[in-house]
Protein backbone atom coordinates (compact mmCIF):
# COMPACT_ATOMS: atom_id res chain seq x y z
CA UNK A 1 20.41 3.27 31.64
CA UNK A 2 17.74 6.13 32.08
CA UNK A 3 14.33 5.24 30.49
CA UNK A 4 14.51 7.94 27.80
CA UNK A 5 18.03 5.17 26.83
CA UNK A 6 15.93 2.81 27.48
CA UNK A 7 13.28 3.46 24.63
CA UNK A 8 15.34 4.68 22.60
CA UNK A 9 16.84 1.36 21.83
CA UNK A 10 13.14 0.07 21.90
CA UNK A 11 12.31 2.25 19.20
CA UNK A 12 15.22 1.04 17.25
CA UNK A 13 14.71 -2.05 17.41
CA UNK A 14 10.87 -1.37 16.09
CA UNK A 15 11.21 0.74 13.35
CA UNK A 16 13.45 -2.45 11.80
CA UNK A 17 10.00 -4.33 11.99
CA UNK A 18 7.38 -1.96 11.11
CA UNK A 19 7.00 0.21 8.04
CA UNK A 20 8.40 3.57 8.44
CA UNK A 21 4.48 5.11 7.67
CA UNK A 22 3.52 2.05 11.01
CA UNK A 23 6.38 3.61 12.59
CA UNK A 24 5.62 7.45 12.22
CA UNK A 25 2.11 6.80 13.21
CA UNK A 26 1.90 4.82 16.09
CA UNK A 27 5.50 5.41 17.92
CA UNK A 28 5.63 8.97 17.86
CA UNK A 29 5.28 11.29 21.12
CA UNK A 30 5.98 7.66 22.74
CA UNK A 31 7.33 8.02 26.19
CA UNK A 32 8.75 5.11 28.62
CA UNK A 33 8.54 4.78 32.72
CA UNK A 34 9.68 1.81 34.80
CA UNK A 35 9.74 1.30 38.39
CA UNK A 36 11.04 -1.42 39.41
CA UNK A 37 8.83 -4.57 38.20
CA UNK A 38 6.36 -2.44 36.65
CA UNK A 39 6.82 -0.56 33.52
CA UNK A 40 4.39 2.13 31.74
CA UNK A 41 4.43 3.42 27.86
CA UNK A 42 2.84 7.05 27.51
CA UNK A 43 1.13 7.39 24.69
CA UNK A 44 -0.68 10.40 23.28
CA UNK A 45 -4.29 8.99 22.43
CA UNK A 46 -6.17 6.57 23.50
CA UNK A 47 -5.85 4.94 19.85
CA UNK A 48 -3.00 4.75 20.22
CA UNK A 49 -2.96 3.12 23.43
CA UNK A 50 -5.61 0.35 22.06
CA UNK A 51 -3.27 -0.50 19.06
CA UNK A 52 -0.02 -0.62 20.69
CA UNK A 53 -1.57 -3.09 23.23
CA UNK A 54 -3.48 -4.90 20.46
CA UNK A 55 -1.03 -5.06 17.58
CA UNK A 56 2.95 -4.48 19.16
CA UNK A 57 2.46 -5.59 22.90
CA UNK A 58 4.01 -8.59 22.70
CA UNK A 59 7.28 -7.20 20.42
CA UNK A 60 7.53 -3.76 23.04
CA UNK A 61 7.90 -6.44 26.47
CA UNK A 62 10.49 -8.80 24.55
CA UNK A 63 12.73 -5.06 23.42
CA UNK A 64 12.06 -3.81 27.04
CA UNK A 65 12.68 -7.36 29.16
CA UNK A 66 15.63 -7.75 27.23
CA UNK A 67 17.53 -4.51 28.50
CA UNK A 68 15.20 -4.72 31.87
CA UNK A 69 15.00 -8.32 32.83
CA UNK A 70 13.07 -7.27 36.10
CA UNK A 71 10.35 -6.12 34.53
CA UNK A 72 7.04 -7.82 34.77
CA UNK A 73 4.15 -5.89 33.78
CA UNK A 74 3.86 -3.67 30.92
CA UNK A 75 1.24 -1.09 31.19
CA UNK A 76 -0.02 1.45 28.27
CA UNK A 77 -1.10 5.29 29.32
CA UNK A 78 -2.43 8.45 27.77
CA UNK A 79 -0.39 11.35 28.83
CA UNK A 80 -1.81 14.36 29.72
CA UNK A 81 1.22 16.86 29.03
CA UNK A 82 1.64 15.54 25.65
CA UNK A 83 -1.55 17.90 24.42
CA UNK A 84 -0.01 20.97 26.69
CA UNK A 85 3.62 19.91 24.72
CA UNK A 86 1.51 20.12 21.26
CA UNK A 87 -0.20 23.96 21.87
CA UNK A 88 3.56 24.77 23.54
CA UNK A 89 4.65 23.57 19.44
CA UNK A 90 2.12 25.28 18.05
CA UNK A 91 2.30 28.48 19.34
CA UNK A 92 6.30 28.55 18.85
CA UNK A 93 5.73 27.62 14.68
CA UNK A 94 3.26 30.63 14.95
CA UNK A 95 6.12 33.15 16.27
CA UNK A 96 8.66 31.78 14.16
CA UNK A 97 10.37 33.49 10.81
CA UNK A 98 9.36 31.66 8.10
CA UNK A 99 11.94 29.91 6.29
CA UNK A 100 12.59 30.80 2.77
CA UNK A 101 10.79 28.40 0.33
CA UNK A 102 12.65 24.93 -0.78
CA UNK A 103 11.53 22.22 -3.14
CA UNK A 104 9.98 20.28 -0.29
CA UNK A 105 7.70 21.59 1.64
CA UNK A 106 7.20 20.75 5.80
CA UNK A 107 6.51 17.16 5.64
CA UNK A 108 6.41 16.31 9.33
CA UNK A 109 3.13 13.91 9.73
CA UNK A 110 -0.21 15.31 10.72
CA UNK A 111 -1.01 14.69 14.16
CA UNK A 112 -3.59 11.96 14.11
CA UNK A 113 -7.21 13.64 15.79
CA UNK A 114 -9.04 10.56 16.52
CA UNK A 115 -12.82 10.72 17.59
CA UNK A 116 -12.37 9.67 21.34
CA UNK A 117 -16.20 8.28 21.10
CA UNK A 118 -16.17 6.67 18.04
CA UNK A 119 -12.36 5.60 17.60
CA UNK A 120 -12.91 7.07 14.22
CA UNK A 121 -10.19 8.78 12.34
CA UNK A 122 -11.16 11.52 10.26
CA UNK A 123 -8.87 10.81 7.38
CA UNK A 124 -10.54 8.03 6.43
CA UNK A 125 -13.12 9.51 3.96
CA UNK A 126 -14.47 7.91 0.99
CA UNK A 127 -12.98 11.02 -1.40
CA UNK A 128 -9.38 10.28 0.42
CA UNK A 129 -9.64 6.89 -0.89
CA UNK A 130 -8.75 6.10 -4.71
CA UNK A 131 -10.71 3.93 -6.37
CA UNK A 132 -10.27 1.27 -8.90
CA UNK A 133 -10.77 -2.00 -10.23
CA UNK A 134 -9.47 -3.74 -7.43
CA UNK A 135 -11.90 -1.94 -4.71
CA UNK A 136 -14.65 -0.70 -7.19
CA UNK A 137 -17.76 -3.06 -5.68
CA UNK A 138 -16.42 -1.93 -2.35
CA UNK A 139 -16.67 1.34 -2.45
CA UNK A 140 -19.95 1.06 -3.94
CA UNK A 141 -21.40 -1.06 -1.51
CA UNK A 142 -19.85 1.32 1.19
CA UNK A 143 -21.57 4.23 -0.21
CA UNK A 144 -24.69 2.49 -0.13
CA UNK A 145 -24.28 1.32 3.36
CA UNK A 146 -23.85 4.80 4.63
CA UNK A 147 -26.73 6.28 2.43
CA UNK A 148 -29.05 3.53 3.71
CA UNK A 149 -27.80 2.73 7.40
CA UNK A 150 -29.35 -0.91 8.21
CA UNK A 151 -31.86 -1.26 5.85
CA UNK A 152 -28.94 -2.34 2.55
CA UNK A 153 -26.09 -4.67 2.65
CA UNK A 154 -26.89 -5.39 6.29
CA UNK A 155 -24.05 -6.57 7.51
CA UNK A 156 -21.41 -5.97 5.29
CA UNK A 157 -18.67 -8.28 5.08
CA UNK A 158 -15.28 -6.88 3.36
CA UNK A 159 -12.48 -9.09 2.75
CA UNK A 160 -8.72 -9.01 1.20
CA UNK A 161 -5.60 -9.02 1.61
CA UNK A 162 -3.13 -6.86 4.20
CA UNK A 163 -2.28 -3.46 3.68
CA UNK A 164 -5.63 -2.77 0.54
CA UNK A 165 -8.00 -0.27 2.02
CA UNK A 166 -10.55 -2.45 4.73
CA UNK A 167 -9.82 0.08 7.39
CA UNK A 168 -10.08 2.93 5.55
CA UNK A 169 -13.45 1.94 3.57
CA UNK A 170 -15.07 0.76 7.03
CA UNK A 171 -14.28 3.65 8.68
CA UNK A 172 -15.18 5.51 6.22
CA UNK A 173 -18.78 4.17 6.39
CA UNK A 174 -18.42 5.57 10.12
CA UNK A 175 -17.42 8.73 9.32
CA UNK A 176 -19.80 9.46 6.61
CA UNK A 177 -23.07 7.97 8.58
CA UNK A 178 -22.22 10.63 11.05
CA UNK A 179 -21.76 13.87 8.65
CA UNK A 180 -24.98 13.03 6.80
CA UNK A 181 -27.41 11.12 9.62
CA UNK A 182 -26.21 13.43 12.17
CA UNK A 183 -26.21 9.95 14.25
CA UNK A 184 -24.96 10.67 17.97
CA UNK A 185 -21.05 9.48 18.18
CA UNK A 186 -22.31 7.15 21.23
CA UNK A 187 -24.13 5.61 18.75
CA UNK A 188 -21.01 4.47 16.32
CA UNK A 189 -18.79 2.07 17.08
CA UNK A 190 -15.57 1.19 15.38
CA UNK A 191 -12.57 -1.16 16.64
CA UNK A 192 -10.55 -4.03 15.92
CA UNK A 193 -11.42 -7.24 17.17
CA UNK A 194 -9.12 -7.94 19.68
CA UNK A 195 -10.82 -4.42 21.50
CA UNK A 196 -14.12 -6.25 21.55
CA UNK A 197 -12.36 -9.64 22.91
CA UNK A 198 -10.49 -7.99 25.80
CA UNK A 199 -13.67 -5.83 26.57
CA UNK A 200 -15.63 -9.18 26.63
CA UNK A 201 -12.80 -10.68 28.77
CA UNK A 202 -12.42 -7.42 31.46
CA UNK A 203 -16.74 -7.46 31.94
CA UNK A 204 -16.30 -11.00 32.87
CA UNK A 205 -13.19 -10.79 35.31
CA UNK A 206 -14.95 -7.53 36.94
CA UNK A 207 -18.65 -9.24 36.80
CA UNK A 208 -19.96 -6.78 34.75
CA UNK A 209 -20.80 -8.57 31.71
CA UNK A 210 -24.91 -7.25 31.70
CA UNK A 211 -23.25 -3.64 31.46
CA UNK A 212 -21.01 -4.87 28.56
CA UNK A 213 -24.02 -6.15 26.62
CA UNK A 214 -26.43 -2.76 27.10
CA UNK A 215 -23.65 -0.85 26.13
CA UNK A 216 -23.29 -2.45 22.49
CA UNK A 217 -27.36 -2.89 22.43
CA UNK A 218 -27.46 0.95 22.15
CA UNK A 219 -25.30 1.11 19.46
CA UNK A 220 -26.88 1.79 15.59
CA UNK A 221 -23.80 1.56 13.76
CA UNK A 222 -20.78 -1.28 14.49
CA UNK A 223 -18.06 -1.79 12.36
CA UNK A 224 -15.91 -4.10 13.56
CA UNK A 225 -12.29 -4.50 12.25
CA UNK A 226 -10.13 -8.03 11.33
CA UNK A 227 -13.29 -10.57 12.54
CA UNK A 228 -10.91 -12.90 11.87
CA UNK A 229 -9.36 -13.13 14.63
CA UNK A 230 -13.02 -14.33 16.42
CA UNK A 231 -11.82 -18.04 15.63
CA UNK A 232 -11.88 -20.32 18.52
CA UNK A 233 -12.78 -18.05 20.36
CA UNK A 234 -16.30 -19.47 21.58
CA UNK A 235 -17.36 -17.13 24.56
CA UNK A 236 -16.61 -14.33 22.09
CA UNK A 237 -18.59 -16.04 19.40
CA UNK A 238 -21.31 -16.80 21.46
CA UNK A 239 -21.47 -12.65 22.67
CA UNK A 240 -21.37 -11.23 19.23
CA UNK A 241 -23.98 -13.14 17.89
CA UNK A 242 -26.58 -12.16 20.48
CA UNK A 243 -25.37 -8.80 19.99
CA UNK A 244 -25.67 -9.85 16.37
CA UNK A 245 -28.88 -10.05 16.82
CA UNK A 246 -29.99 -7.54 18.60
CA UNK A 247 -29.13 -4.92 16.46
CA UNK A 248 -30.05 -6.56 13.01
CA UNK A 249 -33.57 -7.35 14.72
CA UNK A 250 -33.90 -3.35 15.19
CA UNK A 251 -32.43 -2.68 11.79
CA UNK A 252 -29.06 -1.00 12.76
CA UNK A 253 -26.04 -1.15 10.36
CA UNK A 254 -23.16 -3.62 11.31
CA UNK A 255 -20.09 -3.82 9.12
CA UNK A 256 -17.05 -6.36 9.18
CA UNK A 257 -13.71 -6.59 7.65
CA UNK A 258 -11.41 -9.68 7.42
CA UNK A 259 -8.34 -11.01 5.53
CA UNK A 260 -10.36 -14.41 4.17
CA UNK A 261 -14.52 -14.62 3.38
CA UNK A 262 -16.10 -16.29 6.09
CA UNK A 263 -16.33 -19.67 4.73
CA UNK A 264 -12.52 -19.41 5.16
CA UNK A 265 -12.96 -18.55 8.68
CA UNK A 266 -11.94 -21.75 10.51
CA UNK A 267 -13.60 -22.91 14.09
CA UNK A 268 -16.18 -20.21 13.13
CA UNK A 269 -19.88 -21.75 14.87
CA UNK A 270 -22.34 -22.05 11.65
CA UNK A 271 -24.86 -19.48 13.36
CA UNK A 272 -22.18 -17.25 12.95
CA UNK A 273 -21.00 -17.47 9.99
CA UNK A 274 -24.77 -18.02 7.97
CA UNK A 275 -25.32 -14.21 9.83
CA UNK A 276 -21.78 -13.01 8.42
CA UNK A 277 -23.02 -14.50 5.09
CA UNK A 278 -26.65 -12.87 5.21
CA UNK A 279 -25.97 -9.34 3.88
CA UNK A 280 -23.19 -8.28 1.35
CA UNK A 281 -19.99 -9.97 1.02
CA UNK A 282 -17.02 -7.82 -1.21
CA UNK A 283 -13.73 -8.16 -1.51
CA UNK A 284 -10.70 -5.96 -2.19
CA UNK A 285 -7.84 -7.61 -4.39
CA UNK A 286 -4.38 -6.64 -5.30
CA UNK A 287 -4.81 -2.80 -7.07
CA UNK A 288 -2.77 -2.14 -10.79
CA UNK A 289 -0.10 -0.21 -11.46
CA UNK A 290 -2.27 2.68 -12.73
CA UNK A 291 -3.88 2.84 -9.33
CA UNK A 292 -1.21 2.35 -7.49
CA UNK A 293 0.39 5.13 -9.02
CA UNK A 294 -2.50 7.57 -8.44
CA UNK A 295 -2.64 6.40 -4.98
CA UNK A 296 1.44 7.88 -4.59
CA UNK A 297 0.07 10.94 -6.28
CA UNK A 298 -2.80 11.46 -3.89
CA UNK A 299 -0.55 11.06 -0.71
CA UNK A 300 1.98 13.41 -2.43
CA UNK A 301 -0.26 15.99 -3.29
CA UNK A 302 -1.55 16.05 0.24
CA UNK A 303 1.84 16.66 2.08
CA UNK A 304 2.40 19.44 -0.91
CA UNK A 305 5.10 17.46 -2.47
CA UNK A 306 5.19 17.29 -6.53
CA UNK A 307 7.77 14.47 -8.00
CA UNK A 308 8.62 13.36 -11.70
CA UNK A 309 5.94 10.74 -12.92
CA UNK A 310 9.00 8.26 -13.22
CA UNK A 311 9.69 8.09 -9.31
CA UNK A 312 6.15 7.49 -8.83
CA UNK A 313 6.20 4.52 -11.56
CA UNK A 314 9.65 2.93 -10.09
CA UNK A 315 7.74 2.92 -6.24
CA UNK A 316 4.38 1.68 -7.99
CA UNK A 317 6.56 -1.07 -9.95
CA UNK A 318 8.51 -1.94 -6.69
CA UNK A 319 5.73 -2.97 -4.42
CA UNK A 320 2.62 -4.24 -6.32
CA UNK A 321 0.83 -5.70 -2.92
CA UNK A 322 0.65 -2.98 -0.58
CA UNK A 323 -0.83 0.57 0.07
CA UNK A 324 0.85 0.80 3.42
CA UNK A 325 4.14 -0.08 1.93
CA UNK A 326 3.41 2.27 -1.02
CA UNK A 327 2.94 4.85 1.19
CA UNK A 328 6.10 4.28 3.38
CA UNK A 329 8.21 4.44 0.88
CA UNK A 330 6.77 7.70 -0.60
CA UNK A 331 7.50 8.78 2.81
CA UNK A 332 11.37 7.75 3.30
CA UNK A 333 11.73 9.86 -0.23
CA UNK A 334 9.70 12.91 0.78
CA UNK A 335 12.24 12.31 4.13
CA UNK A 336 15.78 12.36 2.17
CA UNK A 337 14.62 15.41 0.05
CA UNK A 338 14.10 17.40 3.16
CA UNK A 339 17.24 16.64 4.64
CA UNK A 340 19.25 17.19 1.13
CA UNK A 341 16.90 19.79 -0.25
CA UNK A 342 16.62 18.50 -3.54
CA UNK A 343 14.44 17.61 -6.09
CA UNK A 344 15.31 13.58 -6.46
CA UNK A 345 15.68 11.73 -9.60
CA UNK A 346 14.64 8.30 -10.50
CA UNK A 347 18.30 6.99 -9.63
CA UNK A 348 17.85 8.90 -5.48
CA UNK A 349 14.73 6.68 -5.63
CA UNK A 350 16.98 3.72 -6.05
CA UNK A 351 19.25 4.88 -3.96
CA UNK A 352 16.74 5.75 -0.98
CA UNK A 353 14.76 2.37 -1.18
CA UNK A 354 17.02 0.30 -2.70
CA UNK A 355 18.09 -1.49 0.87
CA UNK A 356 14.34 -2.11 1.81
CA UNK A 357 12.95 -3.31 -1.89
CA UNK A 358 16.13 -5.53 -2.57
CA UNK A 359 16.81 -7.27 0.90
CA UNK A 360 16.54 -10.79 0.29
CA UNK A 361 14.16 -12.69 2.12
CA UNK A 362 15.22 -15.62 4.63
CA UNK A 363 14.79 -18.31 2.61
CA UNK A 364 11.82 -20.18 3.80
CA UNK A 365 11.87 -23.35 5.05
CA UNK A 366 9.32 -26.59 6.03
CA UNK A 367 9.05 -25.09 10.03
CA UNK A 368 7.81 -21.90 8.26
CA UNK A 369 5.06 -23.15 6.23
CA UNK A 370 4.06 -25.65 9.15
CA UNK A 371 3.99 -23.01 11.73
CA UNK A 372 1.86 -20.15 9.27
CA UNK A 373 -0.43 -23.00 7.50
CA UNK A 374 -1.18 -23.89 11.15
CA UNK A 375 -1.71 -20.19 12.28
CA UNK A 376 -3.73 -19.01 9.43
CA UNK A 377 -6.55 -22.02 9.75
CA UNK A 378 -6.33 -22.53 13.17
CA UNK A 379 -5.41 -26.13 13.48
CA UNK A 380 -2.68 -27.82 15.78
CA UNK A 381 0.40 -28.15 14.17
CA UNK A 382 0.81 -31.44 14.92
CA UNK A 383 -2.19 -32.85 13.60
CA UNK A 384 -0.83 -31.78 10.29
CA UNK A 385 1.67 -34.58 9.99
CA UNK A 386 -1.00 -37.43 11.21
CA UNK A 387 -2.96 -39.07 8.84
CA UNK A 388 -6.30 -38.01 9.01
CA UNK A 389 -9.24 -37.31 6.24
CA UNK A 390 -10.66 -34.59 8.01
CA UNK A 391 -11.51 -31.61 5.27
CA UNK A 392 -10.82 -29.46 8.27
CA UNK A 393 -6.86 -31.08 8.49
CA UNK A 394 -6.33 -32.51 4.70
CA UNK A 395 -7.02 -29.07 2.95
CA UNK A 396 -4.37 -27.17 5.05
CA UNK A 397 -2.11 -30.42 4.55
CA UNK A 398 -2.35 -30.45 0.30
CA UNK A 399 -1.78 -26.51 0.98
CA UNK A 400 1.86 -27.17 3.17
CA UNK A 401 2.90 -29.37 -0.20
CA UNK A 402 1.76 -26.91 -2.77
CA UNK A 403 3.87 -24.11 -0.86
CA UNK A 404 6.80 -26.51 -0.37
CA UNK A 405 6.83 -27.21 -4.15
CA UNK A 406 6.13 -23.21 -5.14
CA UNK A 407 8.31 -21.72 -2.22
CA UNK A 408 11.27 -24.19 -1.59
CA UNK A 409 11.31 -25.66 -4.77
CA UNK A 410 11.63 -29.14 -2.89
CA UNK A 411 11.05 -32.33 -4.58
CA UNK A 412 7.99 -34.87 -4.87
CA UNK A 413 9.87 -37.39 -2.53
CA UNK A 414 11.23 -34.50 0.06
CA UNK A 415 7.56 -33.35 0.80
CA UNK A 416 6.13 -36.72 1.39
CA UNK A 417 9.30 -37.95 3.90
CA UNK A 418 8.69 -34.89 5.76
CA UNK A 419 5.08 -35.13 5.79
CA UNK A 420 5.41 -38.70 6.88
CA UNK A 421 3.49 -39.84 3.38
CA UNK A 422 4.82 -43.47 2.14
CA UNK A 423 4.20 -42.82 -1.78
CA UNK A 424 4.80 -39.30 -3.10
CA UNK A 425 2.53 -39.54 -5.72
CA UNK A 426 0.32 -38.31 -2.74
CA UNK A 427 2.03 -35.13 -3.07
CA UNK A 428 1.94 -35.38 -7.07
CA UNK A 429 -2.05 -35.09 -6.76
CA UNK A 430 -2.39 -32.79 -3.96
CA UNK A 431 -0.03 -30.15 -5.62
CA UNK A 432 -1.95 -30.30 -9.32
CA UNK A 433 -5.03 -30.37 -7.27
CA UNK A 434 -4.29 -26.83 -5.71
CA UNK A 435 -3.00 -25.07 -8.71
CA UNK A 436 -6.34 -25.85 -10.54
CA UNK A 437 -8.39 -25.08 -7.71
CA UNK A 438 -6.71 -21.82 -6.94
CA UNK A 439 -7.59 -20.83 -11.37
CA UNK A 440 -11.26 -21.39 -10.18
CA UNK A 441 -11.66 -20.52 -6.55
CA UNK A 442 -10.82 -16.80 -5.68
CA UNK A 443 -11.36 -17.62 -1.94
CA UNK A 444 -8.86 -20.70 -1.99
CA UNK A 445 -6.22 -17.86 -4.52
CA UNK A 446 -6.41 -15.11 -1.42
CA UNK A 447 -6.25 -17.68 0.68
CA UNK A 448 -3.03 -18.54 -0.40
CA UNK A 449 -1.72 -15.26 -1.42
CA UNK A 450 -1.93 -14.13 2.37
CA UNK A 451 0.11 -17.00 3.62
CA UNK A 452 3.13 -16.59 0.86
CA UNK A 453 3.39 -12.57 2.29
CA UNK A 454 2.97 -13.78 5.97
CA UNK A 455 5.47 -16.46 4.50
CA UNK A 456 8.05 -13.53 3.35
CA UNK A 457 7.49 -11.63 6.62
CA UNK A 458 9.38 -14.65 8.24
């Protein structure tokens, strides 16, 4: 097989796990290379390049080792003709007859122009962003964070659930810190966690780890995406909060975002977490239909597309939890009217996302819950089915039979054989006890929200 074959069927087999938005955004003007062991994807920024290798790495080398078994090493680069094959397309739309006018307008996605010195994308602005009750405190505190770099809400700590506006709102605070303080882009920072972690990791292996520290001591604004992901970490832990430090002690802004508050955080050292909990902590919950529904508008209106209110209240109905998933399926519409040329009705809606909103799930089952209860709090999965009356073990344990009872429906004396429990009137109190904690505790509620979508990803 050539390589251009060869990724071809890699890209197939991606788009089937990523949202088609996911998809558009971070696979296109994707190229593939391989010589012999060795094989390189081309990718047109170096955003790009950071969250292919962050977020799909391990799900491109399983696709590419599968067709190549010889391949070792996977390798992400920016290519340099990409930008001379982008002014080559540019300059032939220029020279070409326009087409006569259809329904739907051109609705190929904008190229994505991220800062190469800030990793900030432009498109995140706080008027791109609609806002509502679920995000309203958010915003706010945003606004003021950028208004009043590190002397309010210092750091900010942003929290909720995949997929609800963290990224955009953070960099947001990024983008608007440098319009209005005229701050020099060396001096703003934004990435992902996993960024600062292998930075950490390549300053040790090359023995250049005092370098690594100036270079985030001369920073005045970090904003540092899905902290989570900091747990158990320790040498990363112990870095960020001397960097931590540093910068609060000379009043610059820091800014975090994270799927769970940072009590939640497991394996997360107290000096830590007391400095994550020092400034202003906001969270982001699940947004209503009415602003879901403005949200469709929004993203409509900017690709020049106008639809009947009803499609936008069948896709706002269809997937309450997500923006990114709202806004992938506004896409595969906006995609089948340019191909047909029509202006859809509310049953082409159900036509066009009818085999992505009504695909049953896998139906979940006891190695599920063990292996994502495990993941999401950090603890062995093992230790989970010993007996021990460690809050850091028992909590996750009651959690494993509240989902078995809510998710598999399973009975009192199913959980407790499973879970190795002699009486199951164990399982009796730890299953009441959750569902009245969870009407009182909006942590322990997200908390458990999270794991029944990672559960449905399954």
């Amino acid at each position: 097989m050539t390589n251009e074959e060869i990724w071809n069927i890699v890209l197939g087999e991606m788009k089937v796990t990523v949202t088609p938005a996911n998809f558009a955004t971070w696979f296109k003007d994707t190229k593939f290379e391989a010589n012999g062991k060795n094989a390189t994807i081309l990718v047109p920024s170096n955003f790009v390049k950071e969250w292919l290798q962050s977020k799909y790495h391990k799900n491109i080398l399983k696709a590419v080792v599968k067709l190549q078994p010889q391949i070792k090493e996977l390798a992400y680069k920016i290519d340099t003709n990409a930008f001379k094959r982008a002014d080559l397309e540019v300059t032939k739309k220029n020279v070409k007859k326009k087409e006569p006018e259809s329904f739907v307008e051109e609705t190929t996605l904008p190229e994505i122009t991220v800062d190469p010195e800030t990793n900030l994308n432009p498109k995140y602005t706080f008027e791109s962003l609609i806002v509502g009750s679920h995000n309203e405190l958010a915003h706010a505190a945003a606004q003021a964070v950028a208004k009043n770099v590190g002397t309010k809400y210092n750091p900010l700590f942003i929290y909720g659930g995949v997929g609800l506006g963290k990224t955009h709102l953070l960099q947001a605070i990024g983008n608007q810190i440098r319009l209005e303080k005229k701050i020099h882009p060396r001096a703003i920072r934004y990435m992902n966690m996993e960024k600062f972690t292998n930075d950490l990791v390549n300053a040790l292996r090359q023995q250049t780890i005092d370098e690594f520290k100036e270079n985030y001591k001369k920073i005045d604004v970090l904003l540092i995406d899905d902290i989570q992901f900091i747990t158990g970490k320790e040498k990363t832990q112990e870095e960020l909060f001397h960097i931590f430090n540093t910068l609060y002690e000379h009043n610059k802004q820091i800014a975090f975002t994270s799927d769970r508050p940072p009590k939640a955080i497991p394996y997360l050292e107290d000096r830590l977490r007391s400095r994550f909990e020092g400034g202003m902590i906001v969270d982001i919950s699940l947004p209503d239909l009415e602003t879901r529904i403005a949200i469709l508008k929004m993203k409509a209106q900017k690709r020049g597309i106008a639809f009947p209110d009803e499609i936008y209240n069948y896709i706002a109905q269809a997937i309450p939890r997500n923006i990114r998933e709202l806004e992938g399926a506004l896409n595969r519409v906006i995609a089948y009217c340019q191909l047909k040329n029509i202006e859809p009705t509310v049953d082409d809606a159900k036509k066009i996302l009818g085999n992505i909103l009504t695909i049953p799930s896998r139906t979940v089952g006891f190695s599920d819950i063990i292996r994502e209860v495990a993941m999401f709090y950090n603890v062995p999965k093992e230790e989970l089915l010993k007996r021990s009356r460690c809050q850091d073990i028992v909590k996750p344990r009651q959690i494993i039979m509240y989902l078995m009872r809510e998710e598999m429906k399973s009975s009192y004396p199913y959980i407790a054989g499973k879970l190795n429990k002699k009486d199951h009137t164990t399982i009796i109190y730890a299953c009441n006890k959750i569902t009245q904690e969870i009407k009182k505790d909006i942590n322990l509620d997200r908390e458990i929200t999270t794991l029944r979508e990672n559960l449905r990803k399954v």
